[in-house]
C-alpha atoms as a PDB file:
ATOM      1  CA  UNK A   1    -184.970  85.960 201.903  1.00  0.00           C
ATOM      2  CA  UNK A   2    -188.836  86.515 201.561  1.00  0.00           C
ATOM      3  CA  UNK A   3    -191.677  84.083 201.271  1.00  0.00           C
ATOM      4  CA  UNK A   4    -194.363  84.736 198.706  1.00  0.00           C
ATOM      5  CA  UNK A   5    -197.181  82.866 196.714  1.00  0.00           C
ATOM      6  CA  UNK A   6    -197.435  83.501 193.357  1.00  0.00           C
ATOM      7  CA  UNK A   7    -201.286  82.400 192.410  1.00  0.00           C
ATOM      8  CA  UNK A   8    -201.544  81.810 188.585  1.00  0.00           C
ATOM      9  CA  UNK A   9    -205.090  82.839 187.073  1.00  0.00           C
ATOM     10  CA  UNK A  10    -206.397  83.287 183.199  1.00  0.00           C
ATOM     11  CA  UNK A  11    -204.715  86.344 181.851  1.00  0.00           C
ATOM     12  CA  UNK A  12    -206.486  88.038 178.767  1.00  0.00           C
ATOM     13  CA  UNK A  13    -205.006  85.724 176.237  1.00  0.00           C
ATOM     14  CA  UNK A  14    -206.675  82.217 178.403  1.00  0.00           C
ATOM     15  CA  UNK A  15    -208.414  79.987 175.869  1.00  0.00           C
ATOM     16  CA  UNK A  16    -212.042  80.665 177.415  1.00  0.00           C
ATOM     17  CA  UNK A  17    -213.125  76.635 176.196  1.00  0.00           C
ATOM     18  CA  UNK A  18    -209.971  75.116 177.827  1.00  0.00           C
ATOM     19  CA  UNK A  19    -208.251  74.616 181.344  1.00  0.00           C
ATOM     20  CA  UNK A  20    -205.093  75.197 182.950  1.00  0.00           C
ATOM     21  CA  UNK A  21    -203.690  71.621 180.915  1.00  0.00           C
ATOM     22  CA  UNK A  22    -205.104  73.212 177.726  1.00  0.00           C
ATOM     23  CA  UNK A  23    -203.249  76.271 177.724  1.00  0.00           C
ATOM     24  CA  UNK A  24    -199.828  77.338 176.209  1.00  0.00           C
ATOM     25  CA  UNK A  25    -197.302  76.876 178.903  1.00  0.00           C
ATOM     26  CA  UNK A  26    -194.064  75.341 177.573  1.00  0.00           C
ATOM     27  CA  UNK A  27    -192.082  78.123 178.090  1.00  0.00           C
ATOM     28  CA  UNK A  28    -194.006  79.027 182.199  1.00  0.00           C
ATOM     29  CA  UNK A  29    -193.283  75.168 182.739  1.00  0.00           C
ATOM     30  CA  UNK A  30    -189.356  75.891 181.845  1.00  0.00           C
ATOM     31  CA  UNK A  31    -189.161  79.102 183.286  1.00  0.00           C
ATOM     32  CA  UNK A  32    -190.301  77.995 186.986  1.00  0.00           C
ATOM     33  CA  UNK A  33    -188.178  75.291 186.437  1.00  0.00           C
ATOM     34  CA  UNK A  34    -185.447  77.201 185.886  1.00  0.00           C
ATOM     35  CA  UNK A  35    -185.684  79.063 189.402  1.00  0.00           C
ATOM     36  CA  UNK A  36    -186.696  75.748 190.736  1.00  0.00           C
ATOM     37  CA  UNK A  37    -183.045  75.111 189.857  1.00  0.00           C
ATOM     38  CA  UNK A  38    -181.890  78.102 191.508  1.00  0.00           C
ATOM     39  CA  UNK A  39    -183.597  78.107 194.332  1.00  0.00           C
ATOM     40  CA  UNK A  40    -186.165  80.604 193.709  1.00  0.00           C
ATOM     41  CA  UNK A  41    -189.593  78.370 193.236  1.00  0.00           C
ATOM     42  CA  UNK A  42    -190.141  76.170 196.524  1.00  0.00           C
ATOM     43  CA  UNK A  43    -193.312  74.498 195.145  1.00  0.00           C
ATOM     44  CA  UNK A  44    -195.743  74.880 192.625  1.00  0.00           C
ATOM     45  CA  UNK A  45    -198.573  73.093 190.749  1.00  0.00           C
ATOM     46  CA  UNK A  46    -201.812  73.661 189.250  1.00  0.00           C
ATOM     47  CA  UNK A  47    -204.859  73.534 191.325  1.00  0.00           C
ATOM     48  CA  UNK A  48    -207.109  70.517 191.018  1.00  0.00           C
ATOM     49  CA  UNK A  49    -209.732  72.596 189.380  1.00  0.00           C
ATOM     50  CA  UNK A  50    -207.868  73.719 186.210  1.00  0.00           C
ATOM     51  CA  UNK A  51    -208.237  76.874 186.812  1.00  0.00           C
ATOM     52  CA  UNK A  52    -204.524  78.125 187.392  1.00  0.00           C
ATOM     53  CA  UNK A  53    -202.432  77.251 189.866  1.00  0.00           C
ATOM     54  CA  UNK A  54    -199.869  78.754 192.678  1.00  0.00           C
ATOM     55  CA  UNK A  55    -196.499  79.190 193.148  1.00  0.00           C
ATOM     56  CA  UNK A  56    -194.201  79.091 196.744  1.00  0.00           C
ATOM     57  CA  UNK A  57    -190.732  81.683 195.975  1.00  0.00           C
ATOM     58  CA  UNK A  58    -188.214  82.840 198.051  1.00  0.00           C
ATOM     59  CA  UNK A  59    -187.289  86.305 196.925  1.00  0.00           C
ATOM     60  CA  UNK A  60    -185.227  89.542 198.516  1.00  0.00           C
ATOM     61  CA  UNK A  61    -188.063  92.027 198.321  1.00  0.00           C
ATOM     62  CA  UNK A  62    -191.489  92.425 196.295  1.00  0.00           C
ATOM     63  CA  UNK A  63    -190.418  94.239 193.753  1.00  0.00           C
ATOM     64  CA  UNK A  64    -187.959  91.409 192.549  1.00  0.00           C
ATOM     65  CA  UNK A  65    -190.876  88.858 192.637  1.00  0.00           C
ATOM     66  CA  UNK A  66    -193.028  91.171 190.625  1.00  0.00           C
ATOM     67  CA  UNK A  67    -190.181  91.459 187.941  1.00  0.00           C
ATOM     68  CA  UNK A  68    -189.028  87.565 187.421  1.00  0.00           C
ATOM     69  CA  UNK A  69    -192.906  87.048 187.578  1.00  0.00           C
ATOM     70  CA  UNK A  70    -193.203  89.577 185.103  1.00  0.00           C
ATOM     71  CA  UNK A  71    -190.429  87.645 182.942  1.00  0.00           C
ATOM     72  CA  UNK A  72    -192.471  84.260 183.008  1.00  0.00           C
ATOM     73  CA  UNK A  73    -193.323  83.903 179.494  1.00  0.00           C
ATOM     74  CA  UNK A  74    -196.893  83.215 179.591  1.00  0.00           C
ATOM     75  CA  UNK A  75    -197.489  85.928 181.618  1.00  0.00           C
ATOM     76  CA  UNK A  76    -195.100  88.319 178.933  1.00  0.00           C
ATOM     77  CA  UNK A  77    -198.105  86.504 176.210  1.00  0.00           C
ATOM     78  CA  UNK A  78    -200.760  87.291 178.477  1.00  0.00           C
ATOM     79  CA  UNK A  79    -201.935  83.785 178.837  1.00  0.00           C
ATOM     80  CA  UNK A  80    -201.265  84.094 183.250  1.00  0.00           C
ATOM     81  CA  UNK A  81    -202.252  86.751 185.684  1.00  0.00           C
ATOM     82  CA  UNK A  82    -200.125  86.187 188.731  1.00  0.00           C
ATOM     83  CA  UNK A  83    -200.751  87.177 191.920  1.00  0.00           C
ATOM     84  CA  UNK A  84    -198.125  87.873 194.464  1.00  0.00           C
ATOM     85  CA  UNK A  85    -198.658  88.246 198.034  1.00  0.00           C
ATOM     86  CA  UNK A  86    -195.550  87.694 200.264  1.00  0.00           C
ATOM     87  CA  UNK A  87    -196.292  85.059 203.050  1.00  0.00           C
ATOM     88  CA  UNK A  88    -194.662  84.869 206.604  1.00  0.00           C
ATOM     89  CA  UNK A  89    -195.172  80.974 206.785  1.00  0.00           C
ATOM     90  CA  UNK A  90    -195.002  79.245 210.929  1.00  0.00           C
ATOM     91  CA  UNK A  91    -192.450  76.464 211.825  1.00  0.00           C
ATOM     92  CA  UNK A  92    -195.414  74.260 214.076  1.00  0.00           C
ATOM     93  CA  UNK A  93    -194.009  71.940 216.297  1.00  0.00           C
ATOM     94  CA  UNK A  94    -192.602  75.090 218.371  1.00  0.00           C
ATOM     95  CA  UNK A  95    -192.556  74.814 222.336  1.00  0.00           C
ATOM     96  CA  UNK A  96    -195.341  76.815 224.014  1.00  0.00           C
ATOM     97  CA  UNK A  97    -193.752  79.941 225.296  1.00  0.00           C
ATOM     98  CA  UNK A  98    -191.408  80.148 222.328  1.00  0.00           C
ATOM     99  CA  UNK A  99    -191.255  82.252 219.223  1.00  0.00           C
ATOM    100  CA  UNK A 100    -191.318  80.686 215.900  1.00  0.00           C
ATOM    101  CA  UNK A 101    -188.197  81.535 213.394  1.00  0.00           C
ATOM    102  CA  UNK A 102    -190.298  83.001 210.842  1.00  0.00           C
ATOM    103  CA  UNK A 103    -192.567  85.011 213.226  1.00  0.00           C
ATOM    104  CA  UNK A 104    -190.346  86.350 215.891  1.00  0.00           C
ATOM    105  CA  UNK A 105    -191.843  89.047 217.660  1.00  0.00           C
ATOM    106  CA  UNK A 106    -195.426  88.734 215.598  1.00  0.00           C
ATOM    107  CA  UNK A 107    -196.756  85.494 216.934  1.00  0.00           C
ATOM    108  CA  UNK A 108    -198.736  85.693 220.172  1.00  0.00           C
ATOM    109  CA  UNK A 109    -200.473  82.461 221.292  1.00  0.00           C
ATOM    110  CA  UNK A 110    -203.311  82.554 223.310  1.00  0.00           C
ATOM    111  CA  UNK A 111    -204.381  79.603 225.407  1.00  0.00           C
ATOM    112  CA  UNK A 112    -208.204  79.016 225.636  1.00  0.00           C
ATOM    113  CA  UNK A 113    -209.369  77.952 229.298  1.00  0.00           C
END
């Protein structure tokens, strides 16, 4: 599996006078519930701003994040915009001189003298 962050912003159909707790999202709060349940959605929350909010999934490949994004219904009604990047988080607390899990063979660490 695949890390990615889903960021949630205004889609065309955002009520302009209202923030993220003013908008229609019954059916987005079920939905990423629903692959909470599964397994799918790690974390997610709006951000302290009302202004959306993001998303942590675990998915085989973009192009099946982009499609059960897709499905969320208040992106299907316009009301999100998501935002999917796919993230290649670091297990810290690693030995120096040792490779992390997620970034085997990426991760160089450079000590500072």
């Amino acid at each position: 599996m695949r890390y990615f962050l889903v960021k949630f912003g205004p889609g065309p159909a955002w009520q302009k006078d209202a923030d993220v707790y003013g908008q229609a999202l019954d059916g987005h709060l079920e939905y990423i519930n629903l692959l909470y349940s599964v397994g799918i959605v790690l974390m997610a929350g709006p951000f302290a701003d009302g202004s959306g909010g993001m998303t942590i999934v675990q998915f085989a490949s973009l192009a099946e994040a982009e499609t059960l994004m897709a499905a969320d219904p208040a992106v299907r009604d316009g009301v999100l915009r998501p935002d999917i990047r796919e993230w290649r988080p670091i297990a810290w607390g690693f030995e120096p001189g040792t490779r992390t899990p997620y970034e085997d063979g990426l991760l160089t660490i450079t000590r500072q003298s």
